[in-house]
Protein backbone atom coordinates (compact mmCIF):
# COMPACT_ATOMS: atom_id res chain seq x y z
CA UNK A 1 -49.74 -4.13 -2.40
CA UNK A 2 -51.53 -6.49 -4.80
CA UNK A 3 -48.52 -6.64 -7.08
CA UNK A 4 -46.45 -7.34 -4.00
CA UNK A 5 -48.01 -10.21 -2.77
CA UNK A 6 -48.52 -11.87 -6.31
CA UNK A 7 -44.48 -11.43 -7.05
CA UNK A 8 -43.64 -12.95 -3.31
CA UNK A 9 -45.76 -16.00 -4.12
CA UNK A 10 -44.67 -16.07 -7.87
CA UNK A 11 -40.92 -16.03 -6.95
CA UNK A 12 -41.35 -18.26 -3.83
CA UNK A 13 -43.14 -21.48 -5.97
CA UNK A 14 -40.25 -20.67 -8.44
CA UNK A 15 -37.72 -20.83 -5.91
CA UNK A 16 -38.93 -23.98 -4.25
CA UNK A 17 -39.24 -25.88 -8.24
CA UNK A 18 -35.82 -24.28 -8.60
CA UNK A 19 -34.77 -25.61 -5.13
CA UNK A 20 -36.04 -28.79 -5.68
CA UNK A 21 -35.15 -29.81 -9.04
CA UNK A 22 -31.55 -29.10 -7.91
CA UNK A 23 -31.27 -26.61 -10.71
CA UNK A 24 -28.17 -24.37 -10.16
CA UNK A 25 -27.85 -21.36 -12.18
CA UNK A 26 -28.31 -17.59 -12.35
CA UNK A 27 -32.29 -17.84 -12.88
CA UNK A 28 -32.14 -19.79 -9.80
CA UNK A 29 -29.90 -16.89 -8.27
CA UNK A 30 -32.26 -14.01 -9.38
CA UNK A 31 -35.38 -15.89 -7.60
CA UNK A 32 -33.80 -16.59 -4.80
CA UNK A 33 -32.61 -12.78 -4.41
CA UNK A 34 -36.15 -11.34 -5.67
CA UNK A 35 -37.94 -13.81 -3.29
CA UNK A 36 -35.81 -12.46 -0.30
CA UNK A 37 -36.21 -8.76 -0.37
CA UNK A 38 -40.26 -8.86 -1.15
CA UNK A 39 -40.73 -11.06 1.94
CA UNK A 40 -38.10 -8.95 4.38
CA UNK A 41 -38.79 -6.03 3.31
CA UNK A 42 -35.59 -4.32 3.76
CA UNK A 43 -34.77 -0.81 3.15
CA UNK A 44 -33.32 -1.88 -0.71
CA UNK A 45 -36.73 -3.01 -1.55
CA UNK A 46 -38.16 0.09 -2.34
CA UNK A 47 -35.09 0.24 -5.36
CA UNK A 48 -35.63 -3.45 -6.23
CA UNK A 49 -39.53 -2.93 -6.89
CA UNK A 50 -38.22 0.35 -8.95
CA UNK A 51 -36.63 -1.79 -11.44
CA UNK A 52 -38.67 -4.40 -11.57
CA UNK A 53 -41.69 -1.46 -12.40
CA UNK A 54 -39.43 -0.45 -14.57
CA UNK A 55 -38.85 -4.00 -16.37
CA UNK A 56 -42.40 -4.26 -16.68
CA UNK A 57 -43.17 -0.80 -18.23
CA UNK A 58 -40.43 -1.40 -20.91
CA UNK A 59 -42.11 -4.91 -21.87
CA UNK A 60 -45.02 -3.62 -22.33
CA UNK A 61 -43.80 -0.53 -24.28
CA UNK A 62 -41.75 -3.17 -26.49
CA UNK A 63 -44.36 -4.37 -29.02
């Protein structure tokens, strides 16, 4: 739950700078998407925080 919360305010202040420097791109496309499924909640989210786990666990298995 902790690592919830901390990634919906992480990728909501990045989507508003995003948002509001008028920066178009895919970065600005992947926080946009991230921000929306840890704040609804859907049924996808469950595979979406899978990834991401996984994204973390190979960066830190990297070095």
């Amino acid at each position: 739950m902790i690592v919830t919360l901390s990634a919906v305010a992480l990728f909501g202040v990045l989507t508003f700078v995003l948002l509001r420097s008028r920066y178009v791109g895919p970065f600005a496309a992947i926080a946009v998407f991230l921000f929306g499924f840890f704040t609804a909640d859907t049924g996808a989210a469950n595979a979406v925080r899978a990834v991401l786990r996984a994204l973390i666990d190979a960066a830190h298995n990297v070095s």
